[in-house]
N, C-alpha and C. Protein backbone atom coordinates (compact mmCIF):
# COMPACT_ATOMS: atom_id res chain seq x y z
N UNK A 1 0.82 -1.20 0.00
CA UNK A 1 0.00 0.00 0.00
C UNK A 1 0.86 1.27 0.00
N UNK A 2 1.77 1.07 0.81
CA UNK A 2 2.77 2.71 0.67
C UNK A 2 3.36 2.55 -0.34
N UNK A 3 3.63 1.54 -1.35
CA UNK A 3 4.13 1.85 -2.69
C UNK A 3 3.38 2.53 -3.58
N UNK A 4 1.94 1.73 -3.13
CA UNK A 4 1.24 2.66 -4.34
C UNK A 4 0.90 4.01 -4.01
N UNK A 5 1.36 4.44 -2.94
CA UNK A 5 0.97 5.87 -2.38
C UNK A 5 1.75 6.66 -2.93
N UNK A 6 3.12 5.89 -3.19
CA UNK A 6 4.23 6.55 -3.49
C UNK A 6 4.03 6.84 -4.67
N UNK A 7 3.68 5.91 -5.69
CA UNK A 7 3.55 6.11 -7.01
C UNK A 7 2.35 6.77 -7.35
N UNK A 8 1.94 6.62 -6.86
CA UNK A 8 0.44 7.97 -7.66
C UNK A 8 0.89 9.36 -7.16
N UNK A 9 1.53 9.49 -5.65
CA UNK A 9 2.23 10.97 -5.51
C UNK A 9 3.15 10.92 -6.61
N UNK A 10 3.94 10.55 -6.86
CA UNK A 10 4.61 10.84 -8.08
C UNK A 10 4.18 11.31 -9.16
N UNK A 11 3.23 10.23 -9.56
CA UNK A 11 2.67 10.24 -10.81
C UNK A 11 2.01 12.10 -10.91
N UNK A 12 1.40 12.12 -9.14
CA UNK A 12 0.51 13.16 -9.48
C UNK A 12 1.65 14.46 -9.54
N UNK A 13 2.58 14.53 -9.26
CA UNK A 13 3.82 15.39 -9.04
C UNK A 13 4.05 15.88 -10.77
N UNK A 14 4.43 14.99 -11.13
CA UNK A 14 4.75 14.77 -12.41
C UNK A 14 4.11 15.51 -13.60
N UNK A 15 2.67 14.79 -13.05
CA UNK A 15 1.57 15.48 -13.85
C UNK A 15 1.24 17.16 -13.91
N UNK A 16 1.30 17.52 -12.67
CA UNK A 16 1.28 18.69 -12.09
C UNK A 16 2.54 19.84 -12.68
N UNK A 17 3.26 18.94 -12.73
CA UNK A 17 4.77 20.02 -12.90
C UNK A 17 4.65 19.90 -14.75
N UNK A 18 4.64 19.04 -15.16
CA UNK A 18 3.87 19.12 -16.93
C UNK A 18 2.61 19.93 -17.41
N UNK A 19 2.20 19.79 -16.57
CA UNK A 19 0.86 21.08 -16.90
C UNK A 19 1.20 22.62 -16.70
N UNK A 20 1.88 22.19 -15.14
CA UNK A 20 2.68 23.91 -15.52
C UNK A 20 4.03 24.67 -16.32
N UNK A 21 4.60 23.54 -16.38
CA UNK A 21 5.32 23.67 -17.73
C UNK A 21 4.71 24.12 -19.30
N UNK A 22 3.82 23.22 -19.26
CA UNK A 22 3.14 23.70 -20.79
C UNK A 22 2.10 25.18 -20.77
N UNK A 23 2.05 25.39 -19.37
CA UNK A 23 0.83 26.25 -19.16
C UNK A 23 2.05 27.55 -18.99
N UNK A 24 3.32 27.82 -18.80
CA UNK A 24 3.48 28.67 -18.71
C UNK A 24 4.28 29.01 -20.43
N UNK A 25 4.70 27.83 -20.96
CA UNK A 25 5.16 28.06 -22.16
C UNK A 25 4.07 28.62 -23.14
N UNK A 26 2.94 28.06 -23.07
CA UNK A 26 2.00 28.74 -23.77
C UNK A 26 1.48 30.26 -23.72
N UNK A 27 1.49 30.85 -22.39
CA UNK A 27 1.83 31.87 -21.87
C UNK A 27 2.90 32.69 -22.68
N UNK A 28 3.85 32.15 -22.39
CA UNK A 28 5.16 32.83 -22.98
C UNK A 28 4.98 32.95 -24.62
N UNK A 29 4.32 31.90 -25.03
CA UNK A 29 4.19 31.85 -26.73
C UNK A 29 3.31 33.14 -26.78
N UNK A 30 2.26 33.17 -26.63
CA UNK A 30 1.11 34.12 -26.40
C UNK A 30 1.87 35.56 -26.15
N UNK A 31 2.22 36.05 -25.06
CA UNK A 31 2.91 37.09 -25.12
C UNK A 31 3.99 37.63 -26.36
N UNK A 32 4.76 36.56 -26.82
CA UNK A 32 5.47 36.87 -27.85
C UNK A 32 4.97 36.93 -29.08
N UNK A 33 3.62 36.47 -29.22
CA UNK A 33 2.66 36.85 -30.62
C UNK A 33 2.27 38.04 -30.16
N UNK A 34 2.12 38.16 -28.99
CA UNK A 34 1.24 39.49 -28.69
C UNK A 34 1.72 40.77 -28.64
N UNK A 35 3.07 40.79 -28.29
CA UNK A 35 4.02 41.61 -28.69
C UNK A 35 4.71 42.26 -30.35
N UNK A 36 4.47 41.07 -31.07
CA UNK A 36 4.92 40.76 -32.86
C UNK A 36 4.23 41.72 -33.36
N UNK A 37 2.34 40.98 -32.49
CA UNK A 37 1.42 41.48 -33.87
C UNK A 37 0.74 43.13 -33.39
N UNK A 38 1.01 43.61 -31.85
CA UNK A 38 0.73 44.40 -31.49
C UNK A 38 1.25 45.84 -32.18
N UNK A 39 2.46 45.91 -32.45
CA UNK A 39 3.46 47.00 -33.23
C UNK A 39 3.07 47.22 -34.14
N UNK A 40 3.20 46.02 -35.09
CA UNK A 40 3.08 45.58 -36.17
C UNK A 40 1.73 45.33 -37.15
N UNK A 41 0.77 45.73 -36.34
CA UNK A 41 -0.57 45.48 -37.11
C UNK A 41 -0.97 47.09 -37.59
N UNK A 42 -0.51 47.95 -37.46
CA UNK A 42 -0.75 49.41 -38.11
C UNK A 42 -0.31 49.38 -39.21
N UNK A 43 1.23 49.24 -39.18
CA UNK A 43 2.49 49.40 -40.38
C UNK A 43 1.71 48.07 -41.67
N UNK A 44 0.83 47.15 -40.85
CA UNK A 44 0.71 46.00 -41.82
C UNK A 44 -0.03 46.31 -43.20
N UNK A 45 -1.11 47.28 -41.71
CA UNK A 45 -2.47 47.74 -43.06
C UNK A 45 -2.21 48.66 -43.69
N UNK A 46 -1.42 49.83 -43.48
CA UNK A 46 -0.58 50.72 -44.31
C UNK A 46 0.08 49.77 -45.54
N UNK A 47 1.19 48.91 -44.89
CA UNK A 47 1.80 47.92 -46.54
C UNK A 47 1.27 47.33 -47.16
N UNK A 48 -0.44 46.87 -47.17
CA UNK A 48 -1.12 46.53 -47.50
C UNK A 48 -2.22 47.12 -48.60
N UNK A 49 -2.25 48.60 -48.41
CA UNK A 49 -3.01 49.68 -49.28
C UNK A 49 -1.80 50.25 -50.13
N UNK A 50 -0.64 49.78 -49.41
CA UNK A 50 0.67 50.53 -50.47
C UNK A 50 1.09 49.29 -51.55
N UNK A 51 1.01 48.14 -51.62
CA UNK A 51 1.69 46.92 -52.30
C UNK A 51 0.71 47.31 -53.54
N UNK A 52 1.70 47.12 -54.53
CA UNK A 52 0.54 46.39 -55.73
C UNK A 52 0.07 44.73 -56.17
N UNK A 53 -0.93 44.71 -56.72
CA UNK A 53 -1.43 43.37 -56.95
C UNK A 53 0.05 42.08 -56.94
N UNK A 54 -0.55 40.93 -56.33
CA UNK A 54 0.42 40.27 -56.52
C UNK A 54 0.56 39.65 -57.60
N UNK A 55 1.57 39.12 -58.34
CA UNK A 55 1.53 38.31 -59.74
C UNK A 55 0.45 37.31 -59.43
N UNK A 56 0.12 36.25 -60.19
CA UNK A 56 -0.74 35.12 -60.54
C UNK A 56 0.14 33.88 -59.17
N UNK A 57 -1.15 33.63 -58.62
CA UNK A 57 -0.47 32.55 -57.68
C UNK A 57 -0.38 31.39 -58.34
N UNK A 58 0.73 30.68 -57.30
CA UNK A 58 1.60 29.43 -57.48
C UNK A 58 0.25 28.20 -58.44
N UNK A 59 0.15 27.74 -58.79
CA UNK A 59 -0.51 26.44 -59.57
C UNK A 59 -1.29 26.14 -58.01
N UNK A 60 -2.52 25.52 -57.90
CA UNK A 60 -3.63 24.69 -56.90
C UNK A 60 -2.62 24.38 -56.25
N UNK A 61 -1.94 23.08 -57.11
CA UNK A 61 -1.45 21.84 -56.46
C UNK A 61 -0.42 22.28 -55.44
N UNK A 62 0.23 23.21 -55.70
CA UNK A 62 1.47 23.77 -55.18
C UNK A 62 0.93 24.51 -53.67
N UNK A 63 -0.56 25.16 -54.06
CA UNK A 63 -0.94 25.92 -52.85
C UNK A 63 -1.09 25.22 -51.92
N UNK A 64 -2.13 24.39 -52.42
CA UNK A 64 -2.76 23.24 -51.24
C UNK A 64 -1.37 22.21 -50.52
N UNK A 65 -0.86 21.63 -51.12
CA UNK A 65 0.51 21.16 -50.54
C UNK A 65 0.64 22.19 -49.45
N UNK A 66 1.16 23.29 -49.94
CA UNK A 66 2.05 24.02 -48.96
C UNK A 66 0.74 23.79 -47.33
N UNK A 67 -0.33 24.62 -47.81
CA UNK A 67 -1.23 24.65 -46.45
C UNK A 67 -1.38 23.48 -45.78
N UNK A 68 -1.04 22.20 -46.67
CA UNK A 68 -1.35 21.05 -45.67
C UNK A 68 -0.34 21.11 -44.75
N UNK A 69 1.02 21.42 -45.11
CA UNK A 69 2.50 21.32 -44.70
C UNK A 69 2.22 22.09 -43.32
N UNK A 70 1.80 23.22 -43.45
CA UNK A 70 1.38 23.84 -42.34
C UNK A 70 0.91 24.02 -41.42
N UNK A 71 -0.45 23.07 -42.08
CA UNK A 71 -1.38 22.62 -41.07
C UNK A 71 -0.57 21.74 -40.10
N UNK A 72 0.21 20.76 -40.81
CA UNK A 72 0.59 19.68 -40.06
C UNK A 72 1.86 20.16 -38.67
N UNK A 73 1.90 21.00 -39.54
CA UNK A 73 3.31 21.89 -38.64
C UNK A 73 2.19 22.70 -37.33
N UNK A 74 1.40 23.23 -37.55
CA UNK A 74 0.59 23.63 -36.57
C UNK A 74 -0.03 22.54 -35.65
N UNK A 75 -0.52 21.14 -36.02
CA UNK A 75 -0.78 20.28 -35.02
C UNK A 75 0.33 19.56 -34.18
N UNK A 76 1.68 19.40 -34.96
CA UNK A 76 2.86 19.24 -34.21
C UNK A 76 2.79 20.26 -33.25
N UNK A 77 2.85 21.39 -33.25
CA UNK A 77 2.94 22.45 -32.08
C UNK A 77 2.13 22.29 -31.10
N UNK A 78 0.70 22.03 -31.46
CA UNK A 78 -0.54 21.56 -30.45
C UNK A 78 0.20 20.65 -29.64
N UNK A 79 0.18 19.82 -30.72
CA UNK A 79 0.28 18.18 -29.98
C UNK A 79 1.76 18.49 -28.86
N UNK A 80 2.46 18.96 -29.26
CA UNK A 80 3.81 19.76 -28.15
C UNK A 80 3.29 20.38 -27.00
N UNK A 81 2.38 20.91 -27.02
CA UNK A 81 2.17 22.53 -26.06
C UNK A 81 2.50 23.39 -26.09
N UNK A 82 3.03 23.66 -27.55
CA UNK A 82 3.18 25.23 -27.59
C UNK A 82 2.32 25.63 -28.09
N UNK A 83 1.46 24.93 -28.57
CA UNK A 83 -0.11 26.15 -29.26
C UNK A 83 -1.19 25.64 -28.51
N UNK A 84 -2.17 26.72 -27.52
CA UNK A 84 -3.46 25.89 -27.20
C UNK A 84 -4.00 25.75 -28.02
N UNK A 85 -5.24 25.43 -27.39
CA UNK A 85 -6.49 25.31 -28.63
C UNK A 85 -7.13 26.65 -29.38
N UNK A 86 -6.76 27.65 -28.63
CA UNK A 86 -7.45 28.73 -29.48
C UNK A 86 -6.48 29.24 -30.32
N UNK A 87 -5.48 29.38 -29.90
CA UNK A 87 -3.83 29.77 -30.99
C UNK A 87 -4.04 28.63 -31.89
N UNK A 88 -4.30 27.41 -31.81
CA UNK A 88 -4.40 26.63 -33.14
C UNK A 88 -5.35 27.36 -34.06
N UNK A 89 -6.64 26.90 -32.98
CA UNK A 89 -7.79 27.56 -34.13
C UNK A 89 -7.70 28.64 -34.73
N UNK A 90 -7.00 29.44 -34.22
CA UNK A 90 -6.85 31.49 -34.78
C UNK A 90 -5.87 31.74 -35.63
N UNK A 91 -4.80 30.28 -35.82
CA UNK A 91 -3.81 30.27 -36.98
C UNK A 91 -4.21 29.25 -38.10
N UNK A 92 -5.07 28.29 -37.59
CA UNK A 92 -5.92 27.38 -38.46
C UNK A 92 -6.96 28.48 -39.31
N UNK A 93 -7.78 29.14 -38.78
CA UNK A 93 -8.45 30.15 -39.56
C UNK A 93 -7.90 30.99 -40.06
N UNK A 94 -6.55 31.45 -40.14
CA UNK A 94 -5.94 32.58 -40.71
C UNK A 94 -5.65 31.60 -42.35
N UNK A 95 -5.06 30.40 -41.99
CA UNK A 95 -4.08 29.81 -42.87
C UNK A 95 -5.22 29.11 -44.02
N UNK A 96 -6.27 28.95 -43.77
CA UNK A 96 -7.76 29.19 -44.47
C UNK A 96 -8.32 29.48 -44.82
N UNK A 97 -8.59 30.53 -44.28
CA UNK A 97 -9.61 31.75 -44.41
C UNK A 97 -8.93 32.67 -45.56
């Protein structure tokens, strides 16, 4: 019986110190988007009314590839803990939309 006491305190130790690990890295991710896009979202829509049309995009096949690539690169990050669920979804809808 005190083994298994031992091991579920552990276990629960463990668990605990991984959640706040990922909970503060996500944190930290968050702030550093929030910092990027905070500056940077004036100057964007300004370069945006200043650019001219872009040439003819890449061929379908070429587009869609790339976004899957991305996608997949964005659920690696989930599946890590560096993106929650709403930073997925809010870069999933950007990379979409």
């Amino acid at each position: 019986m005190p083994g298994l006491l031992r091991g579920v305190a552990r276990t629960a130790v463990v668990a605990g110190t991984a959640t706040a690990v990922s909970n503060r890295v996500s944190r930290r991710q968050a702030g550093r988007w929030a910092a990027q896009e905070a500056p940077s979202q004036e100057p964007q829509q300004v370069q945006q009314v200043q650019q001219p049309p872009q040439p003819a995009a890449a061929p379908a096949g070429d587009d869609m590839s790339h976004r899957l690539d991305q996608l997949k690169q964005l659920g690696e990050l989930k599946e890590q803990g560096v993106l929650t669920d709403a930073e997925f979804e809010e870069q999933k809808r950007r990379l979409l939309g």
